[in-house]
Protein backbone atom coordinates (compact mmCIF):
# COMPACT_ATOMS: atom_id res chain seq x y z
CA UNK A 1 0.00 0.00 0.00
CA UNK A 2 3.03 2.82 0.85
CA UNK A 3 4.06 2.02 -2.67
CA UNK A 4 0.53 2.68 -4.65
CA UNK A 5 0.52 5.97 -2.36
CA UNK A 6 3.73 6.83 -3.48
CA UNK A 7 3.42 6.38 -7.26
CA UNK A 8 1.05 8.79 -7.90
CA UNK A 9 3.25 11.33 -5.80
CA UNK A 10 6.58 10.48 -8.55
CA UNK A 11 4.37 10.51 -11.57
CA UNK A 12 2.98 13.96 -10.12
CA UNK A 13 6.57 15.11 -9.59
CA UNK A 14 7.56 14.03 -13.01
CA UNK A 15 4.68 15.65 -15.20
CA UNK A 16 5.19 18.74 -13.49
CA UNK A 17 9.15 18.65 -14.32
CA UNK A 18 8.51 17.92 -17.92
CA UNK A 19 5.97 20.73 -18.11
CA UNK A 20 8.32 23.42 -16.20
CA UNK A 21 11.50 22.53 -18.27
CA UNK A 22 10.23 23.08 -21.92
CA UNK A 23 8.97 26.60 -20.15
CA UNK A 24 11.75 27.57 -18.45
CA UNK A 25 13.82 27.17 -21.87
CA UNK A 26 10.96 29.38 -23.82
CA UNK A 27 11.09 31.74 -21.17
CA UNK A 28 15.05 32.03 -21.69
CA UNK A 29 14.32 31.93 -25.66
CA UNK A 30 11.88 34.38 -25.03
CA UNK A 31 14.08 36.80 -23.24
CA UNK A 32 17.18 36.51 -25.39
CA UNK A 33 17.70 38.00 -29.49
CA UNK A 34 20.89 37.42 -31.44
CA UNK A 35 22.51 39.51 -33.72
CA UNK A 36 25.69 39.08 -36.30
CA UNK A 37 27.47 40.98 -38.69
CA UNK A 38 30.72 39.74 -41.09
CA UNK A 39 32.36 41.95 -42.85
CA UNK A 40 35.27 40.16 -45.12
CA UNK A 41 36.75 41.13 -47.76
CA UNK A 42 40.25 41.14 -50.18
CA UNK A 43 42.93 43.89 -50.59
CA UNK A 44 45.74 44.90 -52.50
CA UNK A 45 47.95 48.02 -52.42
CA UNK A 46 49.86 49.27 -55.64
CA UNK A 47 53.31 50.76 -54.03
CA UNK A 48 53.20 50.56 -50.19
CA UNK A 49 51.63 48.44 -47.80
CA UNK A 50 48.90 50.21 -45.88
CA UNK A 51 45.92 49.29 -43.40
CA UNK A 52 47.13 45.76 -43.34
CA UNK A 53 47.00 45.28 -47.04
CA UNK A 54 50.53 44.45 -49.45
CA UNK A 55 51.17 44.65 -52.38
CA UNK A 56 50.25 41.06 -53.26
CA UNK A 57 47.20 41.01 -51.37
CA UNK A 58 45.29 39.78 -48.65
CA UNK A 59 42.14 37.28 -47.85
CA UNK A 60 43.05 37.79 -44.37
CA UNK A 61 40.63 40.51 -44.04
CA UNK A 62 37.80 40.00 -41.75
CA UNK A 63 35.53 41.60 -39.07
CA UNK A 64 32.52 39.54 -37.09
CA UNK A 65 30.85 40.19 -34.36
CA UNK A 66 27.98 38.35 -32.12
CA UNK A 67 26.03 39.56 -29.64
CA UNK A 68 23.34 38.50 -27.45
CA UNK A 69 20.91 40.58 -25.22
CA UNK A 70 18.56 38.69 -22.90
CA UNK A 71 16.23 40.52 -21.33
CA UNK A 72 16.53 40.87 -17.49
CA UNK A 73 12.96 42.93 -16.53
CA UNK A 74 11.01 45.63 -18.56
CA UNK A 75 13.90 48.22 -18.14
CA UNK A 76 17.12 46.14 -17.87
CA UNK A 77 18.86 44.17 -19.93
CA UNK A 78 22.04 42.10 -20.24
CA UNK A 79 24.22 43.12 -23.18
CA UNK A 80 27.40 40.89 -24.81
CA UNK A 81 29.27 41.22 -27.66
CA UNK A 82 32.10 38.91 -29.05
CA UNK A 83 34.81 40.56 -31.68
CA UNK A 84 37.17 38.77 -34.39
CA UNK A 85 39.43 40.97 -36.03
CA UNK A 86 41.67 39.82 -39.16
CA UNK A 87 43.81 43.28 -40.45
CA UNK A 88 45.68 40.99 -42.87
CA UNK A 89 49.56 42.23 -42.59
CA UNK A 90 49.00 45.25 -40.12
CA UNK A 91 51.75 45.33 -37.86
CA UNK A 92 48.51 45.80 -35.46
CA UNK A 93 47.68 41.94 -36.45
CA UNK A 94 49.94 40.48 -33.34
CA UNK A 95 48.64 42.93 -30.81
CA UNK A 96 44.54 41.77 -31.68
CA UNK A 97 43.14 38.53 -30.12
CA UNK A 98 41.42 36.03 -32.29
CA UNK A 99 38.18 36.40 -29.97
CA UNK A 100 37.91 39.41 -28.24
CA UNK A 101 34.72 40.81 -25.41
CA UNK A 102 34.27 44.01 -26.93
CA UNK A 103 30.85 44.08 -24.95
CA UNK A 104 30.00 43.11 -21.70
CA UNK A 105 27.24 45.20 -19.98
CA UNK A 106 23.99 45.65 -18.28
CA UNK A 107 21.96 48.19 -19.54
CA UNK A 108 18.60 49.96 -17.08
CA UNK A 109 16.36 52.79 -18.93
CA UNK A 110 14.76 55.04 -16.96
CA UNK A 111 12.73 58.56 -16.89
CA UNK A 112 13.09 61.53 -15.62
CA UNK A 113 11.88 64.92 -15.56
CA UNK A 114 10.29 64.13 -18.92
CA UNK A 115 13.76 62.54 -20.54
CA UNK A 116 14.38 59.38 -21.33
CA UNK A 117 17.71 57.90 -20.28
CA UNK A 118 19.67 54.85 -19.52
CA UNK A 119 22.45 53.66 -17.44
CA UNK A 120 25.32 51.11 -18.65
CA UNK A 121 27.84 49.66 -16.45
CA UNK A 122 30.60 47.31 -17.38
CA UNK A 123 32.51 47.11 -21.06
CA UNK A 124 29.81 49.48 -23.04
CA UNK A 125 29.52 51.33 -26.16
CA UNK A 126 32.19 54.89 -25.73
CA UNK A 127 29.63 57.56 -27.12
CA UNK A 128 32.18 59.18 -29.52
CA UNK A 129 31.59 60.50 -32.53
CA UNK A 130 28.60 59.20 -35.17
CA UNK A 131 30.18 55.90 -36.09
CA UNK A 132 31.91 54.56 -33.36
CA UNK A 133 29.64 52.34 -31.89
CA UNK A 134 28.87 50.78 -35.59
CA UNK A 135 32.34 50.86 -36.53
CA UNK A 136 32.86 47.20 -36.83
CA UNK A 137 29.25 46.73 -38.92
CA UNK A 138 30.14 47.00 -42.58
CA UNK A 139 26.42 46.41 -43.40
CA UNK A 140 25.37 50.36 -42.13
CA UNK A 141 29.17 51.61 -43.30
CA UNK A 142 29.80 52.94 -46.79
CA UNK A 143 33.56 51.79 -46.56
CA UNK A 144 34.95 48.62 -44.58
CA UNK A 145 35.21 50.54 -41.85
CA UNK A 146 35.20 54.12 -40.51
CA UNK A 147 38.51 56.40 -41.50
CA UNK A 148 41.42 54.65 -39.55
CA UNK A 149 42.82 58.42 -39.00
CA UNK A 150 39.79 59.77 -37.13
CA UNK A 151 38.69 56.66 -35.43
CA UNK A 152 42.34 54.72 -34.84
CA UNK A 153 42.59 51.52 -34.09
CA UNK A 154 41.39 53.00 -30.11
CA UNK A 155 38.74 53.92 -27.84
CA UNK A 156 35.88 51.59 -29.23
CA UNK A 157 34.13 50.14 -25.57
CA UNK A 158 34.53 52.16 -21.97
CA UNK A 159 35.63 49.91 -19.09
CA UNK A 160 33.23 51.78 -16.69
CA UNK A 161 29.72 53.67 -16.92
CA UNK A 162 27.90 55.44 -19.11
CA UNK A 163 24.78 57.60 -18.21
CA UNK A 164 22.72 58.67 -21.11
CA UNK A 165 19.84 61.17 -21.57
CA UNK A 166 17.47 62.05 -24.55
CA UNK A 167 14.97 64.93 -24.43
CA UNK A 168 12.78 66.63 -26.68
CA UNK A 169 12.82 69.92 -27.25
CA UNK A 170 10.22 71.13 -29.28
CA UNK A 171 10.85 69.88 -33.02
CA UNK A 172 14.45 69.24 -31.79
CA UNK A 173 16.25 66.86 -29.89
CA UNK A 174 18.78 66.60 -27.69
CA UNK A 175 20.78 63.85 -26.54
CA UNK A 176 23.41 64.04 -23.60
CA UNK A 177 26.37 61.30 -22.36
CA UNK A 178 28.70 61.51 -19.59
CA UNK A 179 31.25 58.25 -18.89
CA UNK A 180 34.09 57.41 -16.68
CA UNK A 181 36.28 54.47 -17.10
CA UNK A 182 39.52 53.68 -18.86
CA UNK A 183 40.24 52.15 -22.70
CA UNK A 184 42.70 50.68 -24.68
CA UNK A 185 44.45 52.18 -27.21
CA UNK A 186 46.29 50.46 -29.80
CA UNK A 187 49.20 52.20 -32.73
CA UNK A 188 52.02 51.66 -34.57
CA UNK A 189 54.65 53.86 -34.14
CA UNK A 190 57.64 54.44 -36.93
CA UNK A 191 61.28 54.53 -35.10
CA UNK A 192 64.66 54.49 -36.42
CA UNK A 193 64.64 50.67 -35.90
CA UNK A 194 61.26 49.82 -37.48
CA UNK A 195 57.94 50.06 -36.65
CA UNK A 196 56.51 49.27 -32.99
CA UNK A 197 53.13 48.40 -32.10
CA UNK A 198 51.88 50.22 -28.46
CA UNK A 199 49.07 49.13 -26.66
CA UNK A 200 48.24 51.60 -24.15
CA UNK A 201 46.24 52.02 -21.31
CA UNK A 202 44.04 55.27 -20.79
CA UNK A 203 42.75 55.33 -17.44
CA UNK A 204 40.27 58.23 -15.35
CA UNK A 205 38.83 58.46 -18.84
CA UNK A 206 36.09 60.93 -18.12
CA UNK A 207 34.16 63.43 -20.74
CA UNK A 208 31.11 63.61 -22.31
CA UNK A 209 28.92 63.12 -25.68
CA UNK A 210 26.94 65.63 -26.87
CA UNK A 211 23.90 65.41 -30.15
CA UNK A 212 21.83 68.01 -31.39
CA UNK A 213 18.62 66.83 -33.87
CA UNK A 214 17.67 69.06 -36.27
CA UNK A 215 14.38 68.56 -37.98
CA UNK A 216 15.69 70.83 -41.31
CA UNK A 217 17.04 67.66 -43.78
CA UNK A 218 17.78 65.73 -40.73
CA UNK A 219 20.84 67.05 -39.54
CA UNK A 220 22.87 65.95 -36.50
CA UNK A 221 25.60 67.60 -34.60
CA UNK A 222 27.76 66.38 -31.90
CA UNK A 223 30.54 67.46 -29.51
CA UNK A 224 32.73 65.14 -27.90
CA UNK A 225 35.48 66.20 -25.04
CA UNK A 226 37.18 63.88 -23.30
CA UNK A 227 40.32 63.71 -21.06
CA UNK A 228 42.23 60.97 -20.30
CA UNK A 229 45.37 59.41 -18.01
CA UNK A 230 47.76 57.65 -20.23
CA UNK A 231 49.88 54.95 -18.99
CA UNK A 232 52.68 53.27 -20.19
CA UNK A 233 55.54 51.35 -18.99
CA UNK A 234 58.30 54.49 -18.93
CA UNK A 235 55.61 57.31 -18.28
CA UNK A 236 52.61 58.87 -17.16
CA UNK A 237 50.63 62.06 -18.38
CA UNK A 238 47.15 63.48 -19.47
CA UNK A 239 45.60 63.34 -22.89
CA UNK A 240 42.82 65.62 -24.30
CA UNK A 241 40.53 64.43 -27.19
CA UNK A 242 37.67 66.75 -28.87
CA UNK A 243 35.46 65.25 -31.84
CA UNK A 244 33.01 67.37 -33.61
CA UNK A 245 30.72 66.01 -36.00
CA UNK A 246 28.23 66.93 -38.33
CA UNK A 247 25.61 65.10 -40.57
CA UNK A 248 22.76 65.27 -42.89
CA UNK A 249 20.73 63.12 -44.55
CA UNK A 250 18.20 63.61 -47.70
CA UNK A 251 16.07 61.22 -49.25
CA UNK A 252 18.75 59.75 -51.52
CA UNK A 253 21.79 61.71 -50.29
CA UNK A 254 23.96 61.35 -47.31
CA UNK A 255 26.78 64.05 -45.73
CA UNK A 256 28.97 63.59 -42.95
CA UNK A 257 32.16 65.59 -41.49
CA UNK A 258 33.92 64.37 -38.38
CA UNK A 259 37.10 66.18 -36.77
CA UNK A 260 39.25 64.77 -34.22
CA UNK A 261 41.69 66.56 -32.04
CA UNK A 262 44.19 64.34 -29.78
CA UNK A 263 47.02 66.10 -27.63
CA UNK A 264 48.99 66.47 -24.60
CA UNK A 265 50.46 64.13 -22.61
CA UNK A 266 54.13 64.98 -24.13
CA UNK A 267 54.53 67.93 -26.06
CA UNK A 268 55.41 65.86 -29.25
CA UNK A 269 51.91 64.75 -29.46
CA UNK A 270 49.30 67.21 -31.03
CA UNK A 271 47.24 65.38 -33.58
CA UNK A 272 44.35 66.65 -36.00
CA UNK A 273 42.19 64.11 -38.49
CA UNK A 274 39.28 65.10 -39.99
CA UNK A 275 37.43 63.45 -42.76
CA UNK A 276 34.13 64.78 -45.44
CA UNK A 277 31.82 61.86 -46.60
CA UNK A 278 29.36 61.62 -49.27
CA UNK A 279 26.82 58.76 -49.76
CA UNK A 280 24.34 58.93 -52.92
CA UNK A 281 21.44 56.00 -53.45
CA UNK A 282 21.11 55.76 -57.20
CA UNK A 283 18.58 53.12 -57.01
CA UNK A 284 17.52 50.33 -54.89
CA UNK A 285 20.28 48.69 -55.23
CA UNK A 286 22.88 50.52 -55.98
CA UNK A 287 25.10 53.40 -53.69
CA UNK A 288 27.95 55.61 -54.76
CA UNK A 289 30.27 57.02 -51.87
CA UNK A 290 33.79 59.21 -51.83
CA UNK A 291 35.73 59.96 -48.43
CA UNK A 292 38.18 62.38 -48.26
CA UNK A 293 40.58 62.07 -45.20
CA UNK A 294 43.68 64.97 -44.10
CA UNK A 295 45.35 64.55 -40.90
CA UNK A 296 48.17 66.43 -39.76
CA UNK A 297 50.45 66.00 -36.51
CA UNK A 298 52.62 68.85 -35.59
CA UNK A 299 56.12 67.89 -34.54
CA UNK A 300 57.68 69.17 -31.60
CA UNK A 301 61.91 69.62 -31.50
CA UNK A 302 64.05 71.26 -28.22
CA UNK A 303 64.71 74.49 -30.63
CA UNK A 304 60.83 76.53 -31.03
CA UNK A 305 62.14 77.19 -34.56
CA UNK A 306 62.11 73.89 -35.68
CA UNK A 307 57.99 72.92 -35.19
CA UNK A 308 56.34 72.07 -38.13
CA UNK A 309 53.38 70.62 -39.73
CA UNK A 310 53.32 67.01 -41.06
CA UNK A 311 51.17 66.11 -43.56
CA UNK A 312 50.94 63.16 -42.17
CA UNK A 313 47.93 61.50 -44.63
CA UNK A 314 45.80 62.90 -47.40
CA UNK A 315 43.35 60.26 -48.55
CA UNK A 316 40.46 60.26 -51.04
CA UNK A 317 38.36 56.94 -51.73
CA UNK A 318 35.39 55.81 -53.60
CA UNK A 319 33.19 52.93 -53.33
CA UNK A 320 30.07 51.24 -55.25
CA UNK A 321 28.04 49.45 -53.06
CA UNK A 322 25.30 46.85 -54.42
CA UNK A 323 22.95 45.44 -52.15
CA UNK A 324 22.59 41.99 -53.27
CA UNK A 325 20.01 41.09 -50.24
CA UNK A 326 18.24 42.62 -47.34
CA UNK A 327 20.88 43.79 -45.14
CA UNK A 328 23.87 41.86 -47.09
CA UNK A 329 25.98 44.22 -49.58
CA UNK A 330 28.95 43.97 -52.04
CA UNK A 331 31.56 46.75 -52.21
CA UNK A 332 34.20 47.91 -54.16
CA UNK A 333 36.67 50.57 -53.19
CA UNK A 334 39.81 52.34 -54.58
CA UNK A 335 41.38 54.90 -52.59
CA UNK A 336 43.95 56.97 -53.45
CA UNK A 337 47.09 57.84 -50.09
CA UNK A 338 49.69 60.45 -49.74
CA UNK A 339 52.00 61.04 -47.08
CA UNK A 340 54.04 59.38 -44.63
CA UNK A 341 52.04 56.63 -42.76
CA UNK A 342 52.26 53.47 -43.93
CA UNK A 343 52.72 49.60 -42.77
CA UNK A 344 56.79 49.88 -43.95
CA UNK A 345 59.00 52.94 -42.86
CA UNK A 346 59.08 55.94 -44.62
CA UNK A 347 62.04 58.72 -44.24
CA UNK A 348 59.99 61.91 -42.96
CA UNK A 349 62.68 63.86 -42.51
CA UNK A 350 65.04 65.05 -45.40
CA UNK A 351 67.74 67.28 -44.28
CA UNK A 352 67.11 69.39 -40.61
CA UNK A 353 69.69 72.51 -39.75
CA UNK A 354 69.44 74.70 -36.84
CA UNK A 355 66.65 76.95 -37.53
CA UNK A 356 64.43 75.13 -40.16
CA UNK A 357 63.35 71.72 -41.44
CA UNK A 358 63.48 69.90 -44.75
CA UNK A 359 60.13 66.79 -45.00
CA UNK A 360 61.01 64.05 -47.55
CA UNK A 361 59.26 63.79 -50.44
CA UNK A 362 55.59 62.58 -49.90
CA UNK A 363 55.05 58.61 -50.96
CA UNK A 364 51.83 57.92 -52.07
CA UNK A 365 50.22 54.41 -52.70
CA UNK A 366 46.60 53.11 -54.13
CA UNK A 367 44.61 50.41 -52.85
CA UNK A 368 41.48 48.52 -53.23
CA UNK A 369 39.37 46.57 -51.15
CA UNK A 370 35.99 44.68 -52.71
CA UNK A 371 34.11 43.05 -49.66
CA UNK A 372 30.92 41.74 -48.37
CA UNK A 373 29.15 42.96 -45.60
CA UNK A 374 26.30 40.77 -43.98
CA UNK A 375 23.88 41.56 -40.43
CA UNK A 376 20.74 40.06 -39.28
């Protein structure tokens, strides 16, 4: 008799476990979306190798990322994102893991006093600039990726917090950030014995993100100001960095100018990059785009006399962009460099006296890249 009494108990126990399972795992399937962008593609450089690409070309050329959000409550959320990088013959190449976190965060909205906001803490998004959080998503990019002179190879997720506000203001809009963390940042420096890569760390990384909406043709503008502790083996010392941007976009037509100022820390570092954009829809299916790129870094020597100007880069690229499936593109770019930075040393220096200074001769280089860009 126990045992008849107890049968009904286990088979009890049993239904309700095979019932709670199968809802438990909807509940998790219900809570979490995917997302996942490639970006691959092939390059080849005419003179010089630049960007990662040589002269005889490169399949090694590949961006993907995956990330998951699962939803904790109504107003917070869990946020990852997993990063593989390929730059084909960079010098940058050795300093980038094969899988990297470039996201790991939880994200709370909230309201107040009529503003919409949220609050991230742990590897988020940096608000800087208009492309830097889609920087690695060829599928929403003209180009493979953003221009390497404004953006680097730096400052693309915040160890730390982020607060974030958006409010209405009449027709306009206006959209504030303020962080605090620390970021990695990641160059290739040209020395008399070849070319080192530096991976630095940039710590009591505070500043903030400004946006202003526009209704008139859609235009945004944004301020960015930052300031930064750099640390490296040898030194210390503070950095500043200011981005302004400014975009518009028509029904068919697309402009965007970004300008990035980096400087301080020693005096030999004072850094400007700024870069104009163009994006046309001719049809459906097809986009035209040209990018036009100057950056300049002034060089600093004991005697005042002797500071100059480098050129450092003058770039101009087009692309053609065919979309060949909802959100899955082919493009094909050709971009045209002058100056001095390259993946190979180049003399910058020509002849230097005691009150002026000779630059070499500029080298210049093409390239093309034709690549496919895929997101769901």
């Amino acid at each position: 008799m126990p045992a008849l009494r107890v049968a009904p108990v286990a088979l009890t126990a049993t239904l309700v476990l095979a019932l709670v399972q199968p809802l438990a795992a909807q509940e998790i399937t219900d809570r979490m979306t995917w997302h996942a962008s490639l970006n691959a593609g092939y390059g080849r450089s005419s003179d010089l190798p630049t960007l990662g690409i040589p002269l005889k070309g490169t399949t090694d050329y590949r961006i993907f990322t995956l990330q998951t959000r699962y939803k904790l409550t109504d107003k917070d959320e869990f946020v990852g994102q997993l990063l593989n990088r390929r730059f084909g013959s960079s010098p940058l190449a050795g300093a980038l893991n094969d899988v990297t976190a470039q996201w790991a965060y939880w994200n709370h909205k909230f309201e107040f006093a009529g503003a919409k906001g949220t609050a991230k803490v742990g590897r988020t998004p940096l608000p800087r600039g208009l492309l830097n959080e889609v920087r690695y998503i060829g599928s929403v990019l003209p180009f493979f990726r953003p221009s390497m002179e404004s953006y680097s190879d730096a400052f693309d997720a915040l160890d730390g917090a982020v607060l974030s506000m958006r409010k209405p203001i009449g027709d306009f809009s206006l959209e504030a950030h303020g962080f605090f963390g620390g970021s990695d940042w990641r160059s290739v420096v040209t020395t008399s014995t070849g070319q080192d890569v530096r991976v630095q760390r940039m710590e009591n990384y505070y500043g903030s993100q400004l946006y202003l909406d526009v209704p008139f043709a859609n235009i945004r503008l944004g301020a960015h100001a930052a300031r930064m502790e750099v640390r490296t083996p040898t030194a210390r010392g503070m950095m500043t960095n200011t981005f302004v941007s400014a975009q518009s976009q028509f029904s068919r037509f697309t402009l965007r100018a970004e300008q990035s100022n980096l400087n301080g820390f020693t005096p030999s570092r004072d850094n400007h990059h700024k870069y104009f954009q163009a994006v046309a829809q001719v049809n459906d299916r097809l986009q035209l785009a040209g990018e036009h790129t100057i950056s300049r870094s002034r060089l600093f020597f004991s005697a005042p006399a002797l500071r100059a100007v480098l050129p450092s880069v003058t770039s101009t690229g087009g692309a053609a962009i065919f979309t060949v499936a909802p959100g899955t593109q082919l493009k094909f770019e050709h971009h045209w460099r002058a100056g001095y930075v390259y993946d190979a040393n180049v003399s910058t220096i020509a002849s230097q006296s005691a009150t002026s200074v000779v630059f070499a001769p500029e080298r210049s280089t093409r390239y093309w890249i034709a690549s496919l860009a895929t997101s769901f």
